[in-house]
Protein backbone atom coordinates (compact mmCIF):
# COMPACT_ATOMS: atom_id res chain seq x y z
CA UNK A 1 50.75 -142.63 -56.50
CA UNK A 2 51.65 -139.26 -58.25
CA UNK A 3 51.68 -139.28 -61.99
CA UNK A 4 54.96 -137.81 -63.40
CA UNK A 5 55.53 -136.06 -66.50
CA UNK A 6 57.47 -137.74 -68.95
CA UNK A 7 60.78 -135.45 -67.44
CA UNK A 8 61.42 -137.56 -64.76
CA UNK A 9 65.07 -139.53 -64.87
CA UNK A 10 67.77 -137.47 -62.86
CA UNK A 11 70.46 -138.17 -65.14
CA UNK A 12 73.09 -135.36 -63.68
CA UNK A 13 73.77 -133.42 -60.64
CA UNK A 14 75.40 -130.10 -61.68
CA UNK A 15 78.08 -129.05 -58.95
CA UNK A 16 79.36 -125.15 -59.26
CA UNK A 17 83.14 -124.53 -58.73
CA UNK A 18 85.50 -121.92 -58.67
CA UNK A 19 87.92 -124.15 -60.33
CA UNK A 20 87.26 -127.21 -62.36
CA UNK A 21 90.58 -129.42 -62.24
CA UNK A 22 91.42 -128.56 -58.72
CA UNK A 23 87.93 -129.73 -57.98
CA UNK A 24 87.83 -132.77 -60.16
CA UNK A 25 91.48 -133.82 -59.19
CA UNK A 26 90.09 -133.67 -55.64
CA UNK A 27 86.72 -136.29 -56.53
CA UNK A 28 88.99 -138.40 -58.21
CA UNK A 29 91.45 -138.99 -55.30
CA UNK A 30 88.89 -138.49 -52.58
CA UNK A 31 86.04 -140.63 -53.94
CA UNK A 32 87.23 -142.44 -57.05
CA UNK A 33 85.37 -140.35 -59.00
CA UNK A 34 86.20 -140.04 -62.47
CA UNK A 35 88.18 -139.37 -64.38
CA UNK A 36 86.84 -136.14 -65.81
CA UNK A 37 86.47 -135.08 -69.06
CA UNK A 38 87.43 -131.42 -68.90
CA UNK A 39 86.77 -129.20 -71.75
CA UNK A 40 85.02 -125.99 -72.70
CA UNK A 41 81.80 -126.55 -74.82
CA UNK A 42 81.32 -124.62 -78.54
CA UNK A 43 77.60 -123.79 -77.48
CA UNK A 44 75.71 -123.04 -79.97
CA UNK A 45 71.77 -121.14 -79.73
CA UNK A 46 72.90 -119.88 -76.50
CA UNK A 47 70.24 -117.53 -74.58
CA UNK A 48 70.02 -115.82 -71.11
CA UNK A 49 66.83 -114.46 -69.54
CA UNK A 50 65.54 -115.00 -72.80
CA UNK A 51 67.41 -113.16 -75.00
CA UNK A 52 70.37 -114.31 -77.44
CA UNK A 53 73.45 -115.21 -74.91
CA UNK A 54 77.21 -115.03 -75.38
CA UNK A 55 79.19 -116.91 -72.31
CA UNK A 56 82.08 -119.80 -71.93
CA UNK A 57 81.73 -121.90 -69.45
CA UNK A 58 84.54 -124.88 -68.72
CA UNK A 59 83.26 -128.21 -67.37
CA UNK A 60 83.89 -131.05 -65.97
CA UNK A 61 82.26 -134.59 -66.63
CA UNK A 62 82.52 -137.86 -65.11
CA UNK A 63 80.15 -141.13 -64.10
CA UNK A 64 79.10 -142.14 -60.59
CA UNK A 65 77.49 -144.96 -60.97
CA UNK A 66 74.21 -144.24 -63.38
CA UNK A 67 74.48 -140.55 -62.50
CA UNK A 68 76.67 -137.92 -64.28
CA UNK A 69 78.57 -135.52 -62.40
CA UNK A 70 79.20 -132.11 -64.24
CA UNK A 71 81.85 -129.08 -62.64
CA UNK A 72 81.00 -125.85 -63.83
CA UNK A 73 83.63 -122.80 -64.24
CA UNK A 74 82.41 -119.89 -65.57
CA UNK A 75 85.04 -118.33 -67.85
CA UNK A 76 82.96 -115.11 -69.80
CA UNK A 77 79.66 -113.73 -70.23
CA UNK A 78 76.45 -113.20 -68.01
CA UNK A 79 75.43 -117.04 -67.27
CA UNK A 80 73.34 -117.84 -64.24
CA UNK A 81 76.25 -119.42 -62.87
CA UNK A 82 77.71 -116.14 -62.09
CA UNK A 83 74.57 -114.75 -60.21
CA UNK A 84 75.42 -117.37 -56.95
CA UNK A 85 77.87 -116.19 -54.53
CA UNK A 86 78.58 -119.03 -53.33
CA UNK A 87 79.99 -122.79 -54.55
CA UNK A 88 78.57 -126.38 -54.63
CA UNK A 89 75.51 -127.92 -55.74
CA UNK A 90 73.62 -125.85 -58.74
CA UNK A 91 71.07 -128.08 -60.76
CA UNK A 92 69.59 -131.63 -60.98
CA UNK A 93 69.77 -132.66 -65.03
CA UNK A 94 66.35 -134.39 -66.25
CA UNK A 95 66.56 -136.22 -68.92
CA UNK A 96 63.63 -135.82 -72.00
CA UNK A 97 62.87 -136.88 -74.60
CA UNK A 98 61.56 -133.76 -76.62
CA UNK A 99 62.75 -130.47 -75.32
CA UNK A 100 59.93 -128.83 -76.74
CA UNK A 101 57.18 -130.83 -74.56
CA UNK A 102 58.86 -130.67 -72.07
CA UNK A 103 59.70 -126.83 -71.88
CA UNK A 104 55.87 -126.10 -72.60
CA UNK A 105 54.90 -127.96 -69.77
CA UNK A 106 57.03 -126.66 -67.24
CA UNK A 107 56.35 -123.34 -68.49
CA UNK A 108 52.17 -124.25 -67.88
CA UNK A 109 53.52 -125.39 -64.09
CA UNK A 110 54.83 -121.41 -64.02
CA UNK A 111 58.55 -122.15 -64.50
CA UNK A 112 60.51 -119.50 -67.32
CA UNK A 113 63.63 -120.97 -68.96
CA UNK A 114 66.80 -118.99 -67.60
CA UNK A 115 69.46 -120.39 -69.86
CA UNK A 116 69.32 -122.37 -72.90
CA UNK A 117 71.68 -123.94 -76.03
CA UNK A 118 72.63 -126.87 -77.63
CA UNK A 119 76.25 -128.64 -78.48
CA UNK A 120 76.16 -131.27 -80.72
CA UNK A 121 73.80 -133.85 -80.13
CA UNK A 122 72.33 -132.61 -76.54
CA UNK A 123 70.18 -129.81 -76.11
CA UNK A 124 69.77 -128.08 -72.74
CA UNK A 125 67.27 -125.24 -70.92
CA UNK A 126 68.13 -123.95 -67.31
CA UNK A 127 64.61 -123.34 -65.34
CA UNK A 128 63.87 -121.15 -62.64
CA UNK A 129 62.56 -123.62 -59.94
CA UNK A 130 64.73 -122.47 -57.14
CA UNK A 131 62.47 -120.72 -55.44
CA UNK A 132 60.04 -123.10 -55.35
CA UNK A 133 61.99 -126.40 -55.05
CA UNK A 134 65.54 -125.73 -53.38
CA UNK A 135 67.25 -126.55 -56.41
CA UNK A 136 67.32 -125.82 -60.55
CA UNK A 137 65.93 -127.98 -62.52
CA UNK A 138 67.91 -128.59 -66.03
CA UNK A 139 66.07 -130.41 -68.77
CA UNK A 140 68.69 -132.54 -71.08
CA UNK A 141 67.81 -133.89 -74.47
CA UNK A 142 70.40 -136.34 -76.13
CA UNK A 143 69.97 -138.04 -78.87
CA UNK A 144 71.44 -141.51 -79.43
């Protein structure tokens, strides 16, 4: 059996929309999804591509089952959202532990961090494993 790094619990699936109520309204009455929590995060740290990053994005948040859904809207700014021309899934969150690990170690594997920041008590880094994968990867830190 494979030995995994200590990244390894999906904890979100990250779902890119053109309009985050319609969308969630739709979960909710289609699949009992929900409800959402819809707000617009006060990111703090924010970077894209690696330099400093100034962006609003409006989300969406809700539970299915163990997993937590998340709607994206971009509002403002260059985000990597905005680079896809087209709508629906976007990233698997990973939950870890330490952030810092567990950037550094991707980064050995040959994956760059795309998009970064931190709200209170979670901190977040985008990777660029597309290519490789099918899918970003987003690495979540909470604390509790």
């Amino acid at each position: 059996m494979h030995t995994q790094s200590k990244a390894t619990e999906v904890i979100q699936v990250g779902i890119f929309v053109k309009d985050v109520n319609k969308t969630a309204k739709k979960l909710e009455e289609l699949l009992g999804i929900g409800p959402f929590r819809i707000f617009e995060p006060n990111y703090k740290n924010l970077t894209y591509r690696g330099k400093p990053g100034k962006f609003k994005v409006r989300i969406g948040l809700a539970k299915a089952g163990p997993i937590q859904i998340e709607l994206t809207q971009p509002v403002h700014g260059r985000t990597i959202f905005g680079r896809r021309k087209q709508y629906g899934l976007h990233h698997l969150g990973i939950h870890t532990k330490n952030m810092k690990k567990s950037v550094d170690e991707m980064k050995r594997k040959g994956f760059k961090v795309m998009q970064s920041g931190r709200r209170p008590g979670t901190k977040w880094a985008y990777l660029e494993t597309e290519k490789r994968t099918g899918v970003i990867f987003e690495l979540i830190e909470r604390k509790q």
